[in-house]
N, C-alpha and C. Protein backbone atom coordinates (compact mmCIF):
# COMPACT_ATOMS: atom_id res chain seq x y z
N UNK A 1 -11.06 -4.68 4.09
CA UNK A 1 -12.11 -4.30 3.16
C UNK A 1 -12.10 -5.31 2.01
N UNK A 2 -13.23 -5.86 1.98
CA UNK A 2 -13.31 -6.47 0.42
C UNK A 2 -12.77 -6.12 -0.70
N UNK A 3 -12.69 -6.89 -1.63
CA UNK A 3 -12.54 -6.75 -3.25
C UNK A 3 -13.75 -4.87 -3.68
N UNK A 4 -13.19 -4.18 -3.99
CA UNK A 4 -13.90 -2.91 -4.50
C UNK A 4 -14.96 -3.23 -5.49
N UNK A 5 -15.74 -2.61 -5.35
CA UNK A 5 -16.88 -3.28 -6.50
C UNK A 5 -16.54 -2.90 -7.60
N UNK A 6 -15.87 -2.15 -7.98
CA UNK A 6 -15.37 -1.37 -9.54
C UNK A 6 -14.59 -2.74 -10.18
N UNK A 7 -13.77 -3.24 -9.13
CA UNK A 7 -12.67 -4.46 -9.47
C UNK A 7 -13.95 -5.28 -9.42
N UNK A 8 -14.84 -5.89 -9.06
CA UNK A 8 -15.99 -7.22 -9.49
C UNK A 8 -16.56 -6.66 -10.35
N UNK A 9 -16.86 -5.88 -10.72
CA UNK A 9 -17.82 -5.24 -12.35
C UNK A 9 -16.91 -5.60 -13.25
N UNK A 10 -15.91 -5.32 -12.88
CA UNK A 10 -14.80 -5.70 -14.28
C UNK A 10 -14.53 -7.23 -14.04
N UNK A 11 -14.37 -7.66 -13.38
CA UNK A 11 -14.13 -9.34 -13.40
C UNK A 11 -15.18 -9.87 -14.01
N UNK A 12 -16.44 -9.22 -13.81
CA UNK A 12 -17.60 -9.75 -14.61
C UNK A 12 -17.46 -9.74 -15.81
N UNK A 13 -16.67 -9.03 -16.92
CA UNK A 13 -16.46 -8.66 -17.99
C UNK A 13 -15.26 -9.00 -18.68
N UNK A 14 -14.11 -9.38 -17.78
CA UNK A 14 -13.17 -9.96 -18.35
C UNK A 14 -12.33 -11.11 -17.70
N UNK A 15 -13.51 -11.69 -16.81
CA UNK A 15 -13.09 -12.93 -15.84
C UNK A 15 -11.53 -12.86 -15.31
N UNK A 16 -11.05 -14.47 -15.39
CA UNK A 16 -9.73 -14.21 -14.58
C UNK A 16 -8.70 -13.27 -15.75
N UNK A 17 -8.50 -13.18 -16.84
CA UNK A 17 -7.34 -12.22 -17.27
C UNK A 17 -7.14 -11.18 -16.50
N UNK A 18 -5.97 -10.68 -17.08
CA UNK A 18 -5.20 -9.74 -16.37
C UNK A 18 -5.81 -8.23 -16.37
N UNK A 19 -5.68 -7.69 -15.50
CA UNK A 19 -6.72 -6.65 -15.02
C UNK A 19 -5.41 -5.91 -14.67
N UNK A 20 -5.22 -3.95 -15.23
CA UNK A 20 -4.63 -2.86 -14.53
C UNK A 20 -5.02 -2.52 -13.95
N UNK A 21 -4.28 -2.02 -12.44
CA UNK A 21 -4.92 -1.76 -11.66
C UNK A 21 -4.11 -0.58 -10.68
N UNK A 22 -3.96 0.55 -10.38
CA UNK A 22 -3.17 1.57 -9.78
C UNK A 22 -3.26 1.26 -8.44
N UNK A 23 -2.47 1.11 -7.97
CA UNK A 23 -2.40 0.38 -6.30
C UNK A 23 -1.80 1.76 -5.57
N UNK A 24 -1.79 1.90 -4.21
CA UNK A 24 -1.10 2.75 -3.74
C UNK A 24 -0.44 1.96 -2.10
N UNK A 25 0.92 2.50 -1.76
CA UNK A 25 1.49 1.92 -0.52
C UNK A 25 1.78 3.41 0.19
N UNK A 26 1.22 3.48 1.41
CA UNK A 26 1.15 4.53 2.49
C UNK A 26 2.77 4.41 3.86
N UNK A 27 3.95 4.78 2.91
CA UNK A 27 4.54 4.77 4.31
C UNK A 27 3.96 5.75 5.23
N UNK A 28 3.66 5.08 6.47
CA UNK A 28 3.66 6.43 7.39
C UNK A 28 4.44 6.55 8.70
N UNK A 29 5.03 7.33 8.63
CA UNK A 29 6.11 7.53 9.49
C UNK A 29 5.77 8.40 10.84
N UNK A 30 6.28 8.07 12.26
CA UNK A 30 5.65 8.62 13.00
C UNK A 30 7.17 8.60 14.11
N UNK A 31 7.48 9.60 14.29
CA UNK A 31 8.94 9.51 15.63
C UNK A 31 9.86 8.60 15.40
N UNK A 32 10.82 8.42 13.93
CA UNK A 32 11.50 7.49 13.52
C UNK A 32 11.25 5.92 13.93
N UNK A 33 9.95 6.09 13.62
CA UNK A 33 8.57 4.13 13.22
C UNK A 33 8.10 4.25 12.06
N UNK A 34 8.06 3.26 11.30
CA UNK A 34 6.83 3.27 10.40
C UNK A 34 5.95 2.35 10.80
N UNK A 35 4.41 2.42 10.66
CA UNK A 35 4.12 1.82 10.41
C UNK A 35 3.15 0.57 10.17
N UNK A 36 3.74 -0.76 10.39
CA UNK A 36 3.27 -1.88 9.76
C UNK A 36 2.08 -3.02 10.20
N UNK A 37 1.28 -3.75 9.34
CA UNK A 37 0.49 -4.53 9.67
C UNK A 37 0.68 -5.80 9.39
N UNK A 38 0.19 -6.91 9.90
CA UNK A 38 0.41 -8.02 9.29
C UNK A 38 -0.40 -8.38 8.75
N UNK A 39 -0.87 -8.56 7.14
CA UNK A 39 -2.00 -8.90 6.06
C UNK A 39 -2.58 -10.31 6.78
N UNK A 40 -3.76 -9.98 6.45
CA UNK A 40 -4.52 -11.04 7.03
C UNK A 40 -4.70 -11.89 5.88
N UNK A 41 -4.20 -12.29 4.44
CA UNK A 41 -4.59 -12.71 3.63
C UNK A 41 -3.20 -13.93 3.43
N UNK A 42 -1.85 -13.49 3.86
CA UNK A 42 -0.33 -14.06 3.41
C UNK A 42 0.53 -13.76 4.66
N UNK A 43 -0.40 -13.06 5.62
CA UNK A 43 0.74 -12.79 7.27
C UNK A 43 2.17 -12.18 6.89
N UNK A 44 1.96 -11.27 5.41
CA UNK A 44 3.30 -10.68 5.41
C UNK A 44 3.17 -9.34 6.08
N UNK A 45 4.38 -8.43 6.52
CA UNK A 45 4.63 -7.66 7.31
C UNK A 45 4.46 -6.77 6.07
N UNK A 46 4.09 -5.24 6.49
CA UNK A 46 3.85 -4.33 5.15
C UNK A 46 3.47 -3.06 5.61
N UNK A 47 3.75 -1.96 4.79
CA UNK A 47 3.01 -0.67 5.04
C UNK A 47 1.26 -1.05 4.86
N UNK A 48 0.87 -0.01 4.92
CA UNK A 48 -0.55 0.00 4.31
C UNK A 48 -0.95 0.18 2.54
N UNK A 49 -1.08 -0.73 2.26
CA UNK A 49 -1.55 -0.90 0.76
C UNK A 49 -2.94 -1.02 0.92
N UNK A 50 -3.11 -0.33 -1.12
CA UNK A 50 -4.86 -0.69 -1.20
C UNK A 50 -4.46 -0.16 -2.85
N UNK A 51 -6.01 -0.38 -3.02
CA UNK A 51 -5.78 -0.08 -4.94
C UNK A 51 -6.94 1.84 -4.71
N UNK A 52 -6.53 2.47 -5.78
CA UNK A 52 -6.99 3.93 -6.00
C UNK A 52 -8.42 3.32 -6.64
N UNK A 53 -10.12 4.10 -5.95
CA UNK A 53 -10.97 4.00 -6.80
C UNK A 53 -11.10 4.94 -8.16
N UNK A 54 -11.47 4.58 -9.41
CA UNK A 54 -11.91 5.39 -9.85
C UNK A 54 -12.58 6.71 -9.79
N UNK A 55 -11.38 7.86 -10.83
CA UNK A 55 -11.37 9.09 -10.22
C UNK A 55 -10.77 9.47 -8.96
N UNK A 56 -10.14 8.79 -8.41
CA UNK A 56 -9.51 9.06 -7.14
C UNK A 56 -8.71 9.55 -6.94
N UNK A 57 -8.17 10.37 -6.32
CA UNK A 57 -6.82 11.16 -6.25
C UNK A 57 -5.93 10.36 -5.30
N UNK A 58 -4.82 9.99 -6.13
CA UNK A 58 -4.26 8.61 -5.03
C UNK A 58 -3.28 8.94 -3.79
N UNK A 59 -3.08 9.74 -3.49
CA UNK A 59 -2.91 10.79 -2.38
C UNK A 59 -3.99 10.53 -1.62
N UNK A 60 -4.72 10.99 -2.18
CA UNK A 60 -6.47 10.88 -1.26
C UNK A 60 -6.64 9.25 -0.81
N UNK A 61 -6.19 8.59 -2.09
CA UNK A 61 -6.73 6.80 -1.86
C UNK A 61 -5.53 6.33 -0.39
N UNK A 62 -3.96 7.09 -0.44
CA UNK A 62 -3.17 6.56 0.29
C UNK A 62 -4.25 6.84 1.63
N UNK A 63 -4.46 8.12 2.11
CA UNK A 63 -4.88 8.67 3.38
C UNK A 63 -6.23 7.91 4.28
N UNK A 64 -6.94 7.50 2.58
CA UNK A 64 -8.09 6.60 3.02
C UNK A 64 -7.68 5.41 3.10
N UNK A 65 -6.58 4.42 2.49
CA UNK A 65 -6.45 3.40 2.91
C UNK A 65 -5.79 3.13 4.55
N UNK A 66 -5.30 4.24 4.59
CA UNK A 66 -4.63 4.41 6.49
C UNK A 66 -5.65 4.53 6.75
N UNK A 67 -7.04 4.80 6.71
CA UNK A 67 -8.02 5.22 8.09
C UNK A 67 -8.56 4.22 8.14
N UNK A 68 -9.12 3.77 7.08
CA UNK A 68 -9.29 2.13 6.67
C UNK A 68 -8.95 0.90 7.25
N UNK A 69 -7.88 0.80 7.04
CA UNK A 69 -7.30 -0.04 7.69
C UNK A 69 -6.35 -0.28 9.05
N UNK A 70 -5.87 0.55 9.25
CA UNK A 70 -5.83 1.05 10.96
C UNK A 70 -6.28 2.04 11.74
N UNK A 71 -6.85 3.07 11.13
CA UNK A 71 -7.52 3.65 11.87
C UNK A 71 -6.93 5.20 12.40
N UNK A 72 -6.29 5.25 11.28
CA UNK A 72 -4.88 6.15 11.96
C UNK A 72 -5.28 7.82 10.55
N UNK A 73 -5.20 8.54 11.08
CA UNK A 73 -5.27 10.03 10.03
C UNK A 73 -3.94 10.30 10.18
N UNK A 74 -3.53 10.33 8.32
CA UNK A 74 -2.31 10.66 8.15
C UNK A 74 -2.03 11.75 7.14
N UNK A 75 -0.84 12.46 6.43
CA UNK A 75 -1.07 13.31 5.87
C UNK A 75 -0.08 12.93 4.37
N UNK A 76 -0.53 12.88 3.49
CA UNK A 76 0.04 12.31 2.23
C UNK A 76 1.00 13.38 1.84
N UNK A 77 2.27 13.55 2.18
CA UNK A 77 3.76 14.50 2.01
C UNK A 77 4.12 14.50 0.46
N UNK A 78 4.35 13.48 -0.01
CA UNK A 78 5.31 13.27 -0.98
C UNK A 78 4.73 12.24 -1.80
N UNK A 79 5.11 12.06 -3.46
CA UNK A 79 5.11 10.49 -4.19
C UNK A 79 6.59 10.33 -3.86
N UNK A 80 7.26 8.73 -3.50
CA UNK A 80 7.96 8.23 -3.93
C UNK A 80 8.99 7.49 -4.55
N UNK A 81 8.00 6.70 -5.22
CA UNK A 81 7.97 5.58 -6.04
C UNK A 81 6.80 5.19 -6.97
N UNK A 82 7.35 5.31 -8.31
CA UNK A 82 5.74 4.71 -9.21
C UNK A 82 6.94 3.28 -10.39
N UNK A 83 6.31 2.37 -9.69
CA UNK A 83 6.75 1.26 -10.33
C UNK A 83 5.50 0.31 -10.48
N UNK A 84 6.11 -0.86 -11.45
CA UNK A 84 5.20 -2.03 -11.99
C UNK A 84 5.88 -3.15 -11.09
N UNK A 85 5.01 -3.87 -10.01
CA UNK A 85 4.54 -4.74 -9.77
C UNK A 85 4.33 -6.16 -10.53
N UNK A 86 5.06 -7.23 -10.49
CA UNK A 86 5.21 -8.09 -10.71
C UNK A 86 3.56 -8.48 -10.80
N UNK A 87 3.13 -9.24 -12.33
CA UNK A 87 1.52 -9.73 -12.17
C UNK A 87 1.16 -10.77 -10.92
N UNK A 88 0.48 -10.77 -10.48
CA UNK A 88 -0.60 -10.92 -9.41
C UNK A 88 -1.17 -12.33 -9.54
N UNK A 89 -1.34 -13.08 -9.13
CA UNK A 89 -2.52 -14.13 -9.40
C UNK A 89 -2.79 -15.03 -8.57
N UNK A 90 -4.11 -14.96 -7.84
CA UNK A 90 -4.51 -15.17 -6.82
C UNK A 90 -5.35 -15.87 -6.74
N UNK A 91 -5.40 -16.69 -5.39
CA UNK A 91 -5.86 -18.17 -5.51
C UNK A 91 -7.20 -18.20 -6.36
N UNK A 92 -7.95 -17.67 -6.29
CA UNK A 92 -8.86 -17.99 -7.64
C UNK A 92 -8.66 -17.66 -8.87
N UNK A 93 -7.87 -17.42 -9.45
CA UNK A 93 -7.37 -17.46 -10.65
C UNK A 93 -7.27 -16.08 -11.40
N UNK A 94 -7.47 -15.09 -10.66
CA UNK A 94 -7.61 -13.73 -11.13
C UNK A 94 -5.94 -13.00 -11.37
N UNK A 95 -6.27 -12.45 -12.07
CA UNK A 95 -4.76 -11.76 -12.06
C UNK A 95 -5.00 -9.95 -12.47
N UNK A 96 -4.11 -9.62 -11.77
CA UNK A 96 -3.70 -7.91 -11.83
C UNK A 96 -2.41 -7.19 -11.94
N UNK A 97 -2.19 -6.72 -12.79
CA UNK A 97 -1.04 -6.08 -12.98
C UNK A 97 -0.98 -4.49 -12.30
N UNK A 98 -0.71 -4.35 -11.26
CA UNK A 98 -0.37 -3.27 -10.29
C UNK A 98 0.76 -2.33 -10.87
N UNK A 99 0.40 -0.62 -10.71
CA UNK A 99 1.04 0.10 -11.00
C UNK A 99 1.20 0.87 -9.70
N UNK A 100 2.19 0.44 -8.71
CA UNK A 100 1.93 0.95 -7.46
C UNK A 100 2.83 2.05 -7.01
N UNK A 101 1.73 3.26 -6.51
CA UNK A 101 2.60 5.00 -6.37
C UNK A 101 2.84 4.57 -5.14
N UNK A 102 4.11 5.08 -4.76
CA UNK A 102 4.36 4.62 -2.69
C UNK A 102 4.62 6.07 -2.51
N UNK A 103 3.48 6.36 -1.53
CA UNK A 103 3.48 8.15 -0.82
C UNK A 103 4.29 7.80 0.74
N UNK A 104 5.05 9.26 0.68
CA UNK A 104 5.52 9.09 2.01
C UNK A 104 4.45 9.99 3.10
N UNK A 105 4.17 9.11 4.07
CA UNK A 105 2.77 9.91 4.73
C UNK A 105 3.69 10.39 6.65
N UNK A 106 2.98 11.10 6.79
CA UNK A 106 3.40 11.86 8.35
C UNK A 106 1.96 11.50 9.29
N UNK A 107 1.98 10.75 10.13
CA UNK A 107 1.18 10.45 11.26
C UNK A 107 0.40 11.72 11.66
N UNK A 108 -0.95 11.64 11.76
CA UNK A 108 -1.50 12.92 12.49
C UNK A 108 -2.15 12.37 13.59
N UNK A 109 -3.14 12.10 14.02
CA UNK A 109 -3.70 10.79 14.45
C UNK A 109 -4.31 9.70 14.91
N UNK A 110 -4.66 9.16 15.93
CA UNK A 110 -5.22 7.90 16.04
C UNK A 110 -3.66 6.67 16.36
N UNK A 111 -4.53 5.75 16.96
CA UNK A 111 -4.07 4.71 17.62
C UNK A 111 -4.47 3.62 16.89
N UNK A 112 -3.38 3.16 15.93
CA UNK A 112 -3.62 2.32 14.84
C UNK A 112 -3.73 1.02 15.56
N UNK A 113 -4.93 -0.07 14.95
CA UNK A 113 -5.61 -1.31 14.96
C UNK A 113 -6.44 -1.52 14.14
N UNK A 114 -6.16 -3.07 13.62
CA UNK A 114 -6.25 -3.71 12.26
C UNK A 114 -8.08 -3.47 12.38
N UNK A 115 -8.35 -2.00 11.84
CA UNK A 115 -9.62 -1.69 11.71
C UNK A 115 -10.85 -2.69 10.96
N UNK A 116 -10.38 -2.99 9.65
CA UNK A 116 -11.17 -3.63 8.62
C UNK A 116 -10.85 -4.81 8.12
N UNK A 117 -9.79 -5.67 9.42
CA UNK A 117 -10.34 -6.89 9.05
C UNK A 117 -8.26 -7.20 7.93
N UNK A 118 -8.48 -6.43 6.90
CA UNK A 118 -7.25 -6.48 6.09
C UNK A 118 -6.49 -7.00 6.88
N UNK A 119 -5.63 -6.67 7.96
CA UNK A 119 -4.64 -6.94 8.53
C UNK A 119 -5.29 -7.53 9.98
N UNK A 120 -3.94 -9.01 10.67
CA UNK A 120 -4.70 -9.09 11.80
C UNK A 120 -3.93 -8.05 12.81
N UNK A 121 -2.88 -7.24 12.81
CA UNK A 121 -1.90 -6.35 13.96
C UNK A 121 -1.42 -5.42 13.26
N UNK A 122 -1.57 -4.87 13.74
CA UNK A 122 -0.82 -3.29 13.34
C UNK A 122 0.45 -2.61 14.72
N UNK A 123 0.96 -2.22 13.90
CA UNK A 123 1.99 -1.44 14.85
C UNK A 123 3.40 -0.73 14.16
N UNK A 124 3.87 0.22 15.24
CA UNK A 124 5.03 0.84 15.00
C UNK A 124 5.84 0.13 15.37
N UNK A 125 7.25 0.38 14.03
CA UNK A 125 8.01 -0.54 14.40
C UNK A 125 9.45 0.24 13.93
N UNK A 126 10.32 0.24 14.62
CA UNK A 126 11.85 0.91 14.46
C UNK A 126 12.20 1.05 13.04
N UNK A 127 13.01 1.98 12.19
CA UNK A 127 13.18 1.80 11.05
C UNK A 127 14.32 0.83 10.76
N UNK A 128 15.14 0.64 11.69
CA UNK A 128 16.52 0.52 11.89
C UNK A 128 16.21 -1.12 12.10
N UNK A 129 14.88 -1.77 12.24
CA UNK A 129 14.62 -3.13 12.48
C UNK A 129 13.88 -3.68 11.52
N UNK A 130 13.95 -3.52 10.07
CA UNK A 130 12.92 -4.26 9.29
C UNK A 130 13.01 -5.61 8.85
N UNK A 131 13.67 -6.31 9.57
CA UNK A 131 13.96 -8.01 9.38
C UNK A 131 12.83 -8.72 8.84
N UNK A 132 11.28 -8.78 9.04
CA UNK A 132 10.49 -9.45 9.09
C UNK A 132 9.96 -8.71 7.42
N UNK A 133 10.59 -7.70 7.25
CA UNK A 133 9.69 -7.08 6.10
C UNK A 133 10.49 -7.48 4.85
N UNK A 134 9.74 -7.93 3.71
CA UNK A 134 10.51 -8.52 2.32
C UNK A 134 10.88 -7.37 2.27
N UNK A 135 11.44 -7.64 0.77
CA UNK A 135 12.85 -6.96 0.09
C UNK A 135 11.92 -5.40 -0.91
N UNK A 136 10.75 -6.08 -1.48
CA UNK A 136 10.35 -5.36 -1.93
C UNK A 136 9.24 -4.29 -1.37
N UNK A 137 9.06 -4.70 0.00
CA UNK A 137 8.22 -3.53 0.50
C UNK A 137 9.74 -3.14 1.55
N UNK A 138 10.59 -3.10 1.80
CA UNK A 138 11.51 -2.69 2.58
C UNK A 138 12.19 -1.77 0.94
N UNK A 139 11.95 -1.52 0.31
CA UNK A 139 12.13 -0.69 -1.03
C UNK A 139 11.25 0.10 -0.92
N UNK A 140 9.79 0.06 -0.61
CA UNK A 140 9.07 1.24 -1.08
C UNK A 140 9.20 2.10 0.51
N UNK A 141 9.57 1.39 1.49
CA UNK A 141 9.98 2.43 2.54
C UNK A 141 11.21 2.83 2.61
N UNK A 142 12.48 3.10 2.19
CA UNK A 142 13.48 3.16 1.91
C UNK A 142 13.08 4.28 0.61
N UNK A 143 12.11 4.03 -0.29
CA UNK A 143 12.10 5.33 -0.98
C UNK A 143 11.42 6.54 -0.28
N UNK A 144 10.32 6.00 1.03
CA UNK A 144 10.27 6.95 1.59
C UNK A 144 10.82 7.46 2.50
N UNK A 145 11.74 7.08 2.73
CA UNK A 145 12.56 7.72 3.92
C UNK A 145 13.92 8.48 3.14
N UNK A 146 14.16 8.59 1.94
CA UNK A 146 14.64 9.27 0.54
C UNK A 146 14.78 10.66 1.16
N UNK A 147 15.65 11.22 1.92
CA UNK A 147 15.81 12.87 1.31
C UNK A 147 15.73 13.66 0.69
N UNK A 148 16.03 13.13 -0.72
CA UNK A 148 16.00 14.19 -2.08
C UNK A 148 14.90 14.49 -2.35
N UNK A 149 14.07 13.49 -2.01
CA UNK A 149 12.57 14.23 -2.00
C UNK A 149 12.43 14.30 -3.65
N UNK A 150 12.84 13.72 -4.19
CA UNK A 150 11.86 13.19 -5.76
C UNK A 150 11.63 11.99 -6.11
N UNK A 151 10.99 12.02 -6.60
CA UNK A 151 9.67 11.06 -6.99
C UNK A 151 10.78 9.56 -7.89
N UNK A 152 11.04 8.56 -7.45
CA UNK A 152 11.79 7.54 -8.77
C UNK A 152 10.78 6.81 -9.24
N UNK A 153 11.46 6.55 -10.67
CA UNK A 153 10.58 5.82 -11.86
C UNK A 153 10.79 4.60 -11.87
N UNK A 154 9.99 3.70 -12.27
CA UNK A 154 10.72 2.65 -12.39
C UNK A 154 11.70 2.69 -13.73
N UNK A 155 12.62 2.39 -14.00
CA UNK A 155 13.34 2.50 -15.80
C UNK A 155 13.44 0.42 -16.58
N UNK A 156 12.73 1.16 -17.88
CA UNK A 156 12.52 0.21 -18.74
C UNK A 156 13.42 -0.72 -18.77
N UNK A 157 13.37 -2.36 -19.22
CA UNK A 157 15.12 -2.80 -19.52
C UNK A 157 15.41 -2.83 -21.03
C-alpha cells in the first residue's frame, strides 16, 4: 500500500522534517510460526508493519495491516511493546519518528501472500529459526511470544 494520504497532507505542510507517527507491528502467530514477509522496499525479513490512520484503534490498524498485506484475518490478543523507533529517513529526504505498539495477534484465516505489493513473500516460519530476522524486529516478536502477558515500556535514559 502506498504512503497514506493523511501522511502526504502533512508532508505538504511540513515537507521533509520530522513527522510523529504511531506505527503498529502484527506478530501473528499460527502452530508455533510466525509470520513473516520480505519488504519489498529493503528485502528485510519482518512481521507485518504499517502506521495507525487517524482515529484508529491500533488493534484495529494491526488486524487491517495483516489483511492488507497478506491477506490473512487475524485476531489482535494482546499490546506488547510500545517503544520509540529510531528516526526514519528515507531516500527522499523525509523523516518520521515512529512510536511503534507490537500486538501479539492469533491466526484465524487465510493463506497469506504478499497481497499489496508491500512485501514480495510471505510465509510461516519456525520460531526457533529467526536467523534472517534483525535484532530489532526479533525483539518485538520475542515480546510477543512473552508469557506474562504485560504490556513493556520502553524506559527513559
Amino acid at each position: 500500500m502506498p504512503t497514506p494520504d493523511f501522511v502526504l497532507a502533512l508532508r505538504e505542510l511540513v515537507g521533509t522534517r520530522p513527522l510523529p507517527l504511531v506505527g503498529v507491528t502484527a506478530v501473528i502467530i499460527r502452530d508455533g510460526q510466525v509470520l513473516l514477509g520480505r519488504r519489498s522496499d529493503n528485502g528485510a525479513l519482518t512481521p507485518v508493519t504499517g502506521i495507525v490512520d487517524p482515529g484508529e484503534e491500533p488493534a484495529d490498524a494491526a488486524c487491517r495491516e495483516a489483511l492488507e498485506e497478506a491477506d490473512v484475518v487475524v485476531r489482535a490478543d494482546r499490546l506488547t511493546w510500545v517503544h520509540p523507533i529510531p528516526r526514519v529517513t528515507y531516500d527522499n529526504g523525509d523523516q518520521s519518528d515512529y512510536l511503534d505498539l507490537t500486538f501479539r495477534c492469533t491466526w484465524v484465516s487465510g493463506e497469506p501472500y504478499p497481497a499489496d505489493g508491500e512485501m514480495t513473500e510471505v510465509g510461516w516460519y519456525p520460531l526457533d529459526d529467526l536467523t534472517d530476522v534483525d535484532e530489532e524486529m526479533r525483539a518485538r516478536i520475542a515480546s510477543a511470544l512473552d508469557e506474562r502477558g504485560e504490556a513493556r515500556f520502553a524506559q527513559g535514559s
